[in-house]
C-alpha atoms as a PDB file:
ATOM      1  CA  UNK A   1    -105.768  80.995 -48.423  1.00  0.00           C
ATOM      2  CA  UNK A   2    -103.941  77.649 -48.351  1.00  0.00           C
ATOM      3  CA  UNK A   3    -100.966  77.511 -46.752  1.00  0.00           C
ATOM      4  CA  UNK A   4    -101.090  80.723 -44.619  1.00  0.00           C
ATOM      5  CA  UNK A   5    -101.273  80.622 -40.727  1.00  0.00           C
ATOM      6  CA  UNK A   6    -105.170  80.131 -39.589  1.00  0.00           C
ATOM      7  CA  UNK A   7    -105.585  81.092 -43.127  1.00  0.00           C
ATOM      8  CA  UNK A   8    -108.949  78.720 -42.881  1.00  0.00           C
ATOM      9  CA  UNK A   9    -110.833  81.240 -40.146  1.00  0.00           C
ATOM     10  CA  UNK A  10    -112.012  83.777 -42.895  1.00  0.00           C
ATOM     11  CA  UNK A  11    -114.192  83.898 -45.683  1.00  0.00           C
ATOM     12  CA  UNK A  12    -113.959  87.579 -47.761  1.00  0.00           C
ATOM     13  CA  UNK A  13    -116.948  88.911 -49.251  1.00  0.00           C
ATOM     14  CA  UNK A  14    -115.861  91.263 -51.472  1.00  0.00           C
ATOM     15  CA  UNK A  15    -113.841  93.620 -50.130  1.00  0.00           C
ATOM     16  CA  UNK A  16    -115.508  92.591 -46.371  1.00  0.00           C
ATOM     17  CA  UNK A  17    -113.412  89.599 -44.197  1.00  0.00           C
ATOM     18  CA  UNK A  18    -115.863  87.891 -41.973  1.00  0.00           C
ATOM     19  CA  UNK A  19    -114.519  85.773 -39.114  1.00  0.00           C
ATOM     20  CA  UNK A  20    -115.905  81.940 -38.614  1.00  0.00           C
ATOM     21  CA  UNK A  21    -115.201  82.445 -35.044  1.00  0.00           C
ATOM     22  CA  UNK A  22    -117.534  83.395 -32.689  1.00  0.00           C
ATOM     23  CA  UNK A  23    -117.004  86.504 -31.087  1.00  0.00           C
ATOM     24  CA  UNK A  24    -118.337  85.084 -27.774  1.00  0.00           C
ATOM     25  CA  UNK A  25    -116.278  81.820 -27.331  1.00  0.00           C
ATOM     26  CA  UNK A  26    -113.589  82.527 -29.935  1.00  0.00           C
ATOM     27  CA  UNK A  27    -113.939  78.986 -30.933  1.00  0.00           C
ATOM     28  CA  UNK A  28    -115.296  77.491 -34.887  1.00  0.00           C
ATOM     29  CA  UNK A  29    -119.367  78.474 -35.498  1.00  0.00           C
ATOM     30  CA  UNK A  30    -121.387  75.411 -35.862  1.00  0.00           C
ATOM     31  CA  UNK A  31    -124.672  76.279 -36.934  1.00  0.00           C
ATOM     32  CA  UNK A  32    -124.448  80.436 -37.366  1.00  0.00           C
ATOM     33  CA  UNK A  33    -126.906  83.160 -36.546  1.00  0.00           C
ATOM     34  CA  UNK A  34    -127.417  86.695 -36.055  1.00  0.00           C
ATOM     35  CA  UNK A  35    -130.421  88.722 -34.583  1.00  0.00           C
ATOM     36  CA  UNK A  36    -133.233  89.031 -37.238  1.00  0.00           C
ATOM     37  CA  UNK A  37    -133.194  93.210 -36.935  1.00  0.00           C
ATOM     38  CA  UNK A  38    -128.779  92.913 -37.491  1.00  0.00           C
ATOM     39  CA  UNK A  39    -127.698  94.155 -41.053  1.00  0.00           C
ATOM     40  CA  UNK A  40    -124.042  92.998 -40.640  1.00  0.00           C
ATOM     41  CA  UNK A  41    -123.144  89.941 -42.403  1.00  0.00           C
ATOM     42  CA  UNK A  42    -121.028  88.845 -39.349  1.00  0.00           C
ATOM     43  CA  UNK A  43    -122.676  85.968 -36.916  1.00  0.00           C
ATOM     44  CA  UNK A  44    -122.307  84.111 -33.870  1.00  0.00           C
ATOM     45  CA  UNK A  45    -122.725  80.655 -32.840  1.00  0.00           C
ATOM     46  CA  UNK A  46    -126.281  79.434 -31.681  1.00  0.00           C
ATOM     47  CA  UNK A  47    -125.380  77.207 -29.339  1.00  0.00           C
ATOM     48  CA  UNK A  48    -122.561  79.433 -27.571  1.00  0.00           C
ATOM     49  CA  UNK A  49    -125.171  82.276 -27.685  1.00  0.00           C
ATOM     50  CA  UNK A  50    -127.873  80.221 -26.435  1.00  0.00           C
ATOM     51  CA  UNK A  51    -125.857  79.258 -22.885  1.00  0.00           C
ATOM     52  CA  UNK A  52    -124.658  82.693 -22.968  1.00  0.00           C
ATOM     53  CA  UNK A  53    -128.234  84.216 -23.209  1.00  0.00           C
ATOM     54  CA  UNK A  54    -129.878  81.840 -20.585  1.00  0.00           C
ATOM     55  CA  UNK A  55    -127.563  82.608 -18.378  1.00  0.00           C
ATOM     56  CA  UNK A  56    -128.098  86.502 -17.776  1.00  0.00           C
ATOM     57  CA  UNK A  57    -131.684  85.544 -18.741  1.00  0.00           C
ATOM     58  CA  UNK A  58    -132.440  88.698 -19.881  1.00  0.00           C
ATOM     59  CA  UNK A  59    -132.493  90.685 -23.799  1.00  0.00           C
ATOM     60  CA  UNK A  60    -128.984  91.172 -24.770  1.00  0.00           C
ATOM     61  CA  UNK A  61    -126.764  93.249 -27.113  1.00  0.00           C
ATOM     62  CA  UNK A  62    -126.211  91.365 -29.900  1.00  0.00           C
ATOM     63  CA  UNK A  63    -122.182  90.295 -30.082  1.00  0.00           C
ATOM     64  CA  UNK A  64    -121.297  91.951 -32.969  1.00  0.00           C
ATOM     65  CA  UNK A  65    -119.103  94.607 -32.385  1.00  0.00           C
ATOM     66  CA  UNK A  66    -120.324  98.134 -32.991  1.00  0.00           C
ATOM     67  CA  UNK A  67    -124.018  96.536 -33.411  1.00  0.00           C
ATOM     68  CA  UNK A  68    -126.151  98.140 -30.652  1.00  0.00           C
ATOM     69  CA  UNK A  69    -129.519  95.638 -31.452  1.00  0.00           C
ATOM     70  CA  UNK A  70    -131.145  93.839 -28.508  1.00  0.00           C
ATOM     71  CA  UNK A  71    -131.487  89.900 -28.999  1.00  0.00           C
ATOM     72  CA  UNK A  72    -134.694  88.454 -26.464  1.00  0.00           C
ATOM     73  CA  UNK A  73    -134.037  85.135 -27.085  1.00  0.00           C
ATOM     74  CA  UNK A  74    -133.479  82.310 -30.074  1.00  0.00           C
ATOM     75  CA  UNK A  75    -136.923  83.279 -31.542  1.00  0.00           C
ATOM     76  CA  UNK A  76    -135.173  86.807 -32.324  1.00  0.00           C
ATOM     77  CA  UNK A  77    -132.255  85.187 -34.314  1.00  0.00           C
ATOM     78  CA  UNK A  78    -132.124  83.691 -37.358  1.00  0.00           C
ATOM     79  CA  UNK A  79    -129.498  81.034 -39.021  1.00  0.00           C
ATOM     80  CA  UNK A  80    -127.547  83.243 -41.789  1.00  0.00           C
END
Protein backbone atom coordinates (compact mmCIF):
# COMPACT_ATOMS: atom_id res chain seq x y z
CA UNK A 1 0.00 0.00 0.00
CA UNK A 2 0.81 3.73 0.11
CA UNK A 3 3.33 4.73 2.12
CA UNK A 4 5.18 1.41 2.76
CA UNK A 5 8.78 0.75 1.42
CA UNK A 6 8.53 -0.53 -2.46
CA UNK A 7 5.03 -0.94 -1.36
CA UNK A 8 4.20 -0.16 -5.32
CA UNK A 9 6.04 -3.65 -6.66
CA UNK A 10 2.97 -5.92 -5.78
CA UNK A 11 -0.40 -6.40 -6.77
CA UNK A 12 -2.40 -9.27 -4.38
CA UNK A 13 -4.86 -11.38 -5.93
CA UNK A 14 -6.66 -12.69 -3.34
CA UNK A 15 -4.79 -14.27 -1.00
CA UNK A 16 -1.79 -14.65 -3.98
CA UNK A 17 1.07 -11.50 -4.10
CA UNK A 18 2.38 -11.31 -7.58
CA UNK A 19 5.60 -9.37 -8.18
CA UNK A 20 5.73 -6.54 -11.15
CA UNK A 21 9.30 -7.34 -11.39
CA UNK A 22 10.69 -9.52 -13.67
CA UNK A 23 12.27 -12.41 -12.36
CA UNK A 24 14.97 -12.23 -15.08
CA UNK A 25 16.21 -8.55 -14.84
CA UNK A 26 14.65 -7.68 -11.48
CA UNK A 27 13.71 -4.44 -12.99
CA UNK A 28 9.59 -2.93 -13.63
CA UNK A 29 7.59 -5.30 -16.51
CA UNK A 30 6.67 -3.26 -19.44
CA UNK A 31 4.51 -5.15 -21.56
CA UNK A 32 4.04 -8.74 -19.46
CA UNK A 33 3.88 -12.30 -20.64
CA UNK A 34 4.04 -15.78 -19.71
CA UNK A 35 4.33 -19.05 -21.85
CA UNK A 36 0.87 -19.96 -23.34
CA UNK A 37 1.02 -23.78 -21.61
CA UNK A 38 2.02 -21.68 -17.80
CA UNK A 39 -1.00 -21.76 -15.30
CA UNK A 40 0.67 -19.36 -12.79
CA UNK A 41 -0.57 -15.93 -12.80
CA UNK A 42 3.05 -14.65 -12.36
CA UNK A 43 4.88 -13.12 -15.72
CA UNK A 44 7.93 -11.83 -17.09
CA UNK A 45 8.87 -9.05 -19.23
CA UNK A 46 8.79 -9.54 -23.13
CA UNK A 47 11.37 -7.59 -24.00
CA UNK A 48 13.92 -8.81 -21.16
CA UNK A 49 12.82 -12.38 -22.15
CA UNK A 50 13.15 -11.80 -25.70
CA UNK A 51 17.20 -10.76 -25.44
CA UNK A 52 17.42 -13.38 -22.92
CA UNK A 53 15.92 -16.11 -25.26
CA UNK A 54 17.91 -15.07 -28.45
CA UNK A 55 20.74 -15.24 -26.79
CA UNK A 56 20.99 -19.07 -25.76
CA UNK A 57 18.89 -19.44 -28.95
CA UNK A 58 17.46 -22.39 -27.92
CA UNK A 59 13.69 -23.52 -25.96
CA UNK A 60 13.96 -22.42 -22.47
CA UNK A 61 12.44 -23.02 -18.99
CA UNK A 62 10.08 -20.61 -18.50
CA UNK A 63 11.32 -18.03 -15.46
CA UNK A 64 8.85 -18.68 -13.15
CA UNK A 65 10.05 -20.32 -10.31
CA UNK A 66 8.95 -23.88 -9.67
CA UNK A 67 7.35 -23.81 -13.38
CA UNK A 68 9.16 -26.58 -15.33
CA UNK A 69 7.34 -25.49 -19.05
CA UNK A 70 9.62 -25.02 -22.07
CA UNK A 71 9.18 -21.51 -23.90
CA UNK A 72 10.51 -21.90 -28.01
CA UNK A 73 10.27 -18.53 -28.68
CA UNK A 74 7.75 -15.24 -28.53
CA UNK A 75 5.16 -17.21 -30.63
CA UNK A 76 4.90 -19.57 -27.40
CA UNK A 77 4.08 -16.62 -25.01
CA UNK A 78 1.32 -14.68 -24.64
CA UNK A 79 0.74 -10.96 -23.04
CA UNK A 80 -1.27 -11.71 -19.61
Amino acid sequence: GKGEAGGDDKIEFLAETLSLLCPISMRRIVVPIKGKACTHRACFDRDTWAQYQGSVNKAVTCPIQDCKQQIEGLEDTKID
